[in-house]
N, C-alpha and C. Protein backbone atom coordinates (compact mmCIF):
# COMPACT_ATOMS: atom_id res chain seq x y z
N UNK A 1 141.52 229.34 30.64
CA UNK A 1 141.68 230.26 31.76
C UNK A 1 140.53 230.04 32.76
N UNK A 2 141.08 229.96 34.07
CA UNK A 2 139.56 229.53 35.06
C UNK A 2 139.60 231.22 35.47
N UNK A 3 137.25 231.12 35.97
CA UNK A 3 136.60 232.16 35.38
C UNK A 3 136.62 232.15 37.40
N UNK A 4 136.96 233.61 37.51
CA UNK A 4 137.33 234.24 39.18
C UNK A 4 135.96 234.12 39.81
N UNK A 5 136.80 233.78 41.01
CA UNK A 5 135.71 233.37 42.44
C UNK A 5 135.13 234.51 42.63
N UNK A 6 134.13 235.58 42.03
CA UNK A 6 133.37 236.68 42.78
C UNK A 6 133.06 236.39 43.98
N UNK A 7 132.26 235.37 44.70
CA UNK A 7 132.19 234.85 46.38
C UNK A 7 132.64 234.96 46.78
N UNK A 8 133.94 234.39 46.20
CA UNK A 8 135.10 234.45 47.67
C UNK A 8 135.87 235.75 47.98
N UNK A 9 135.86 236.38 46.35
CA UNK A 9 136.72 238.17 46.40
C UNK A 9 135.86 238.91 47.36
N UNK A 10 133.92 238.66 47.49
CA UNK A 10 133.43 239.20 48.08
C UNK A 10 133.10 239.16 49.38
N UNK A 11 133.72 237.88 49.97
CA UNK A 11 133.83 237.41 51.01
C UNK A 11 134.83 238.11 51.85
N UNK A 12 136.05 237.95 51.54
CA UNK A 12 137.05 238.61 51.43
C UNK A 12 137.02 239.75 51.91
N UNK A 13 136.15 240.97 50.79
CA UNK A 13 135.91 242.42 51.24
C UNK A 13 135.15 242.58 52.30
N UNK A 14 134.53 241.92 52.57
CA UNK A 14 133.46 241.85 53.97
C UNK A 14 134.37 241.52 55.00
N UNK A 15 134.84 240.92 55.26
CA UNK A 15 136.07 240.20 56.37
C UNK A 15 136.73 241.72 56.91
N UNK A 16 137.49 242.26 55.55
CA UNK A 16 138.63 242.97 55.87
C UNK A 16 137.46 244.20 56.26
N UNK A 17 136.74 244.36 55.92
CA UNK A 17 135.76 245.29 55.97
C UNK A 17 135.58 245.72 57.68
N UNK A 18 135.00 244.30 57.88
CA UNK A 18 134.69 243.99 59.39
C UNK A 18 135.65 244.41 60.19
N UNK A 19 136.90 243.79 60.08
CA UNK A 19 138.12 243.77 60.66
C UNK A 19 138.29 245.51 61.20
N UNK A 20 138.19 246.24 60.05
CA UNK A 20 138.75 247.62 59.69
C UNK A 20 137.62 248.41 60.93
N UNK A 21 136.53 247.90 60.79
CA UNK A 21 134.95 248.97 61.71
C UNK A 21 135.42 247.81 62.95
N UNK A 22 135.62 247.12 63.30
CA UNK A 22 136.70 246.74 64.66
C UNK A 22 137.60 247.43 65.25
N UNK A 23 138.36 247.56 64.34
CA UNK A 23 139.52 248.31 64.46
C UNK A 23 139.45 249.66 65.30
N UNK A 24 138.63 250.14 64.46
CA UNK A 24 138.02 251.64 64.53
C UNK A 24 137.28 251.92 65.83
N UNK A 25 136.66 250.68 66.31
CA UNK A 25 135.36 251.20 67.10
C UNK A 25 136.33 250.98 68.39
N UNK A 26 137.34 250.02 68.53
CA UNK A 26 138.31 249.70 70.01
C UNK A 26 138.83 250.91 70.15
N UNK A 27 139.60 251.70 68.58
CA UNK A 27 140.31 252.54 69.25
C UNK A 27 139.71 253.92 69.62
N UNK A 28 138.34 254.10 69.51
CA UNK A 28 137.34 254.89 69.76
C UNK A 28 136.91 254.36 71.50
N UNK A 29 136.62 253.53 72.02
CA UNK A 29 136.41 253.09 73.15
C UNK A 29 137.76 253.09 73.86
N UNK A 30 138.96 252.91 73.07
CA UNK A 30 140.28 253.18 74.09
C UNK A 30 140.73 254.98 74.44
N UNK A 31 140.11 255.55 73.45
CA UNK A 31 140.03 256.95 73.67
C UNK A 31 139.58 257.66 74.01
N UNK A 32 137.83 256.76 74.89
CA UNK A 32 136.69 257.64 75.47
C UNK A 32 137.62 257.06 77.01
N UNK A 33 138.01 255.99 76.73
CA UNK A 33 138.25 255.35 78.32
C UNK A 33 139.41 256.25 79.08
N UNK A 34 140.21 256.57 78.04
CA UNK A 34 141.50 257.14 78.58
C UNK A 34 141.11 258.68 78.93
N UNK A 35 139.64 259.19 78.02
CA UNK A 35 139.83 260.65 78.28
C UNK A 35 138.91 260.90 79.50
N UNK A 36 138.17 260.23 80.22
CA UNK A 36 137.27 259.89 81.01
C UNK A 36 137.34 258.73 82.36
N UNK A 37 138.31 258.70 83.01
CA UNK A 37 138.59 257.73 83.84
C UNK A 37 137.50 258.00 85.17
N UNK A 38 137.11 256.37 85.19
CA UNK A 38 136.14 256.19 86.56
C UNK A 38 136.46 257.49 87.67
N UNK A 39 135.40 257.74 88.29
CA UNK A 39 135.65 258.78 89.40
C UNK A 39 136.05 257.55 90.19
N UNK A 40 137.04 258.48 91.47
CA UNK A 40 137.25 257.30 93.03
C UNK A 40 136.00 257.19 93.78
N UNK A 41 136.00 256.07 94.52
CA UNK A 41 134.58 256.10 95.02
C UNK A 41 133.44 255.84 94.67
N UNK A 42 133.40 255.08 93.25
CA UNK A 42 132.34 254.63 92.23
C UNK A 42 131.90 253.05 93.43
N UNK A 43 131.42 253.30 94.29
CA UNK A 43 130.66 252.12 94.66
C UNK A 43 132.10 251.42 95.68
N UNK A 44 133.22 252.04 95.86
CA UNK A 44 134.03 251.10 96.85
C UNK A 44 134.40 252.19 97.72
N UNK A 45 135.00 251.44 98.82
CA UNK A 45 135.19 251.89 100.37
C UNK A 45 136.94 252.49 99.84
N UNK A 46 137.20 253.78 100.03
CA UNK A 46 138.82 254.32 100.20
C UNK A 46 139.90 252.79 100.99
N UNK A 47 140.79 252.41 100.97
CA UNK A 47 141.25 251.91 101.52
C UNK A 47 142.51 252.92 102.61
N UNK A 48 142.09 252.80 103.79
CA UNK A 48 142.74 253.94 105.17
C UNK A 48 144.04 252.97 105.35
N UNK A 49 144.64 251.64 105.14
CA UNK A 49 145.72 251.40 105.95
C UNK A 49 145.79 251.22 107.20
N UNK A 50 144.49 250.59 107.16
CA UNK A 50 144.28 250.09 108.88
C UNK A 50 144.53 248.73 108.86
């Protein structure tokens, strides 16, 4: 019987690990962005239609 890759299982858990606090932190930044949108006028000129 061959004796299991601990490295690589632990490799593995770190990856998906990573993946998961990725995951987490976008949809935390997609939910500050959406609840908080730029004011108008942050540094640009209105556009009048002239």
């Amino acid at each position: 019987m061959a004796k299991p890759n601990y490295s690589f299982e632990k490799r593995q858990r770190e990856i998906a690990k990573k993946k998961k606090q990725d995951e987490k932190l976008a949809k935390k930044q997609a939910a500050k962005t959406a609840a908080n949108p730029p004011p108008h006028g942050h540094g640009e000129t209105p556009d009048r239609g002239e």
